[in-house]
C-alpha atoms as a PDB file:
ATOM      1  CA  UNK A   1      58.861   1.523 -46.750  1.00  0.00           C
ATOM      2  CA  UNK A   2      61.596   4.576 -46.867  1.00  0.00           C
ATOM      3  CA  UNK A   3      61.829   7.821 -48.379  1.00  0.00           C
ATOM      4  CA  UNK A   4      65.442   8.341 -49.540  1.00  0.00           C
ATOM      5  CA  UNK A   5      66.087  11.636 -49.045  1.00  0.00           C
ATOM      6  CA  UNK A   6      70.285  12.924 -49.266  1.00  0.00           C
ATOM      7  CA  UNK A   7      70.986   9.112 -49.898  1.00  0.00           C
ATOM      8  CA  UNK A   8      69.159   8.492 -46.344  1.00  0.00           C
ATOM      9  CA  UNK A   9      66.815   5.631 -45.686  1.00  0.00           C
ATOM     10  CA  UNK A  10      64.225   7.323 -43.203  1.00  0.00           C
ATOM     11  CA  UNK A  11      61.652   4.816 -42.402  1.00  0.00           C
ATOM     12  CA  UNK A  12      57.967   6.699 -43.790  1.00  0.00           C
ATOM     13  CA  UNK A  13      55.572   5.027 -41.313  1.00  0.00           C
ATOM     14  CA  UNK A  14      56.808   6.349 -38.154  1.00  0.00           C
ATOM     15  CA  UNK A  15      57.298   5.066 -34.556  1.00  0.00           C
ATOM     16  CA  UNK A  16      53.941   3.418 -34.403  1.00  0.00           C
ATOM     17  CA  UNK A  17      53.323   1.100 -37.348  1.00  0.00           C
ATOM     18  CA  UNK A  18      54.693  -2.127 -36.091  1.00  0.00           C
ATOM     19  CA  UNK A  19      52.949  -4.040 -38.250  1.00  0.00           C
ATOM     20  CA  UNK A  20      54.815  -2.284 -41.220  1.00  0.00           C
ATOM     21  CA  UNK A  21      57.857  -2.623 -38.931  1.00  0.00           C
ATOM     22  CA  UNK A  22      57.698  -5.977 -39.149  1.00  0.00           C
ATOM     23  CA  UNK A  23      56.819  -6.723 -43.117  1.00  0.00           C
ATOM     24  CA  UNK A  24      59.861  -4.588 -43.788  1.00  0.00           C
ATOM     25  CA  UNK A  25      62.159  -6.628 -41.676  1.00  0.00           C
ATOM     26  CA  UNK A  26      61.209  -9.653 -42.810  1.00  0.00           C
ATOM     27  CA  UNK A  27      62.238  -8.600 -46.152  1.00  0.00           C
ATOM     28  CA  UNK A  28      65.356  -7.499 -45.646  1.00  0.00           C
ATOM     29  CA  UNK A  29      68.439  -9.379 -45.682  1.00  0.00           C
ATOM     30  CA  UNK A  30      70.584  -7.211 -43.638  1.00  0.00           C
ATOM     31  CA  UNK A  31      68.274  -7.181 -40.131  1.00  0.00           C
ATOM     32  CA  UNK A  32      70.136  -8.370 -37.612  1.00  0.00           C
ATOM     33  CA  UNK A  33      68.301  -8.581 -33.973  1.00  0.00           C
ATOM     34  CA  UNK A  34      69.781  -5.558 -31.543  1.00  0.00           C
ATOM     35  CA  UNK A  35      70.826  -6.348 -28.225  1.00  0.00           C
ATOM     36  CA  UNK A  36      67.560  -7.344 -25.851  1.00  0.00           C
ATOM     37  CA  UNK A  37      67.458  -4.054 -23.729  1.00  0.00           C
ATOM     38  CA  UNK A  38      67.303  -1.981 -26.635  1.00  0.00           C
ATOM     39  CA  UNK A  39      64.457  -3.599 -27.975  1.00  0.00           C
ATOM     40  CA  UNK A  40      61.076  -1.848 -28.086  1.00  0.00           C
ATOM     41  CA  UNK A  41      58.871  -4.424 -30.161  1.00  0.00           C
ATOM     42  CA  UNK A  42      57.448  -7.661 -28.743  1.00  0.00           C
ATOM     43  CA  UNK A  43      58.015  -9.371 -32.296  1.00  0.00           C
ATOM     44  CA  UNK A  44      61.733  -9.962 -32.477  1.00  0.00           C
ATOM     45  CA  UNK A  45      62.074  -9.531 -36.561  1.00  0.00           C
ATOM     46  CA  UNK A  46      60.761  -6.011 -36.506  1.00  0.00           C
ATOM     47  CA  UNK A  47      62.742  -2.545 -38.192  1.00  0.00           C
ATOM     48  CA  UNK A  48      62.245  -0.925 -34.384  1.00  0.00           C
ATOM     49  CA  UNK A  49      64.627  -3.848 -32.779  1.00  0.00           C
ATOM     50  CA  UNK A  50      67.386  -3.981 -35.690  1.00  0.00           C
ATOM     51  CA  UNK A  51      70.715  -2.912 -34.711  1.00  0.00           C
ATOM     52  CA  UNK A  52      71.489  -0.943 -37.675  1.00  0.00           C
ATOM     53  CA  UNK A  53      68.460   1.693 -36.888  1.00  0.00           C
ATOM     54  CA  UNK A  54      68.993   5.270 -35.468  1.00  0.00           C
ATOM     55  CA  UNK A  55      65.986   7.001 -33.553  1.00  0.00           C
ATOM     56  CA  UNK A  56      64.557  10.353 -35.014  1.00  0.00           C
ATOM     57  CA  UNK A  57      62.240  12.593 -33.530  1.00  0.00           C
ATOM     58  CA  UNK A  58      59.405  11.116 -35.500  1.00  0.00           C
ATOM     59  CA  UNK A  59      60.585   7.203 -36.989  1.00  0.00           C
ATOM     60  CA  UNK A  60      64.242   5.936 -37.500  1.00  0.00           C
ATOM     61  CA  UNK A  61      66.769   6.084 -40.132  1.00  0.00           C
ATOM     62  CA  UNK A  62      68.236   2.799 -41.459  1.00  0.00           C
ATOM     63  CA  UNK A  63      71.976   2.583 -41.666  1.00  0.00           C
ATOM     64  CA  UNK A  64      72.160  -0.367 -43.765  1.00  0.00           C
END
């Protein structure tokens, strides 16, 4: 699900694998929904709408 690189949870599917997105945030006990504007997945319980992720070029970093 993440490659910890430097102590740094970067999410290893990228900004396109929803589906992952969403297996992921089911699992984890620290998702918490982000505010509705800065939401970018139709599926509320999905990595790309937590409020603890930080864009990258190429996926997000998790700051949980």
């Amino acid at each position: 699900m993440f490659n910890n690189k430097d102590n740094r949870k970067i999410f290893k599917y990228g900004l396109k694998d929803y589906d992952e997105s969403r297996e992921t945030a089911k699992e984890c006990s620290d998702f918490r929904a982000d505010d509705e504007d800065e939401q970018v997945d139709s599926v509320i319980v999905s990595c790309y709408n937590c409020i603890y992720r930080r864009w990258k070029p190429d996926t997000f970093e998790c700051m949980k």
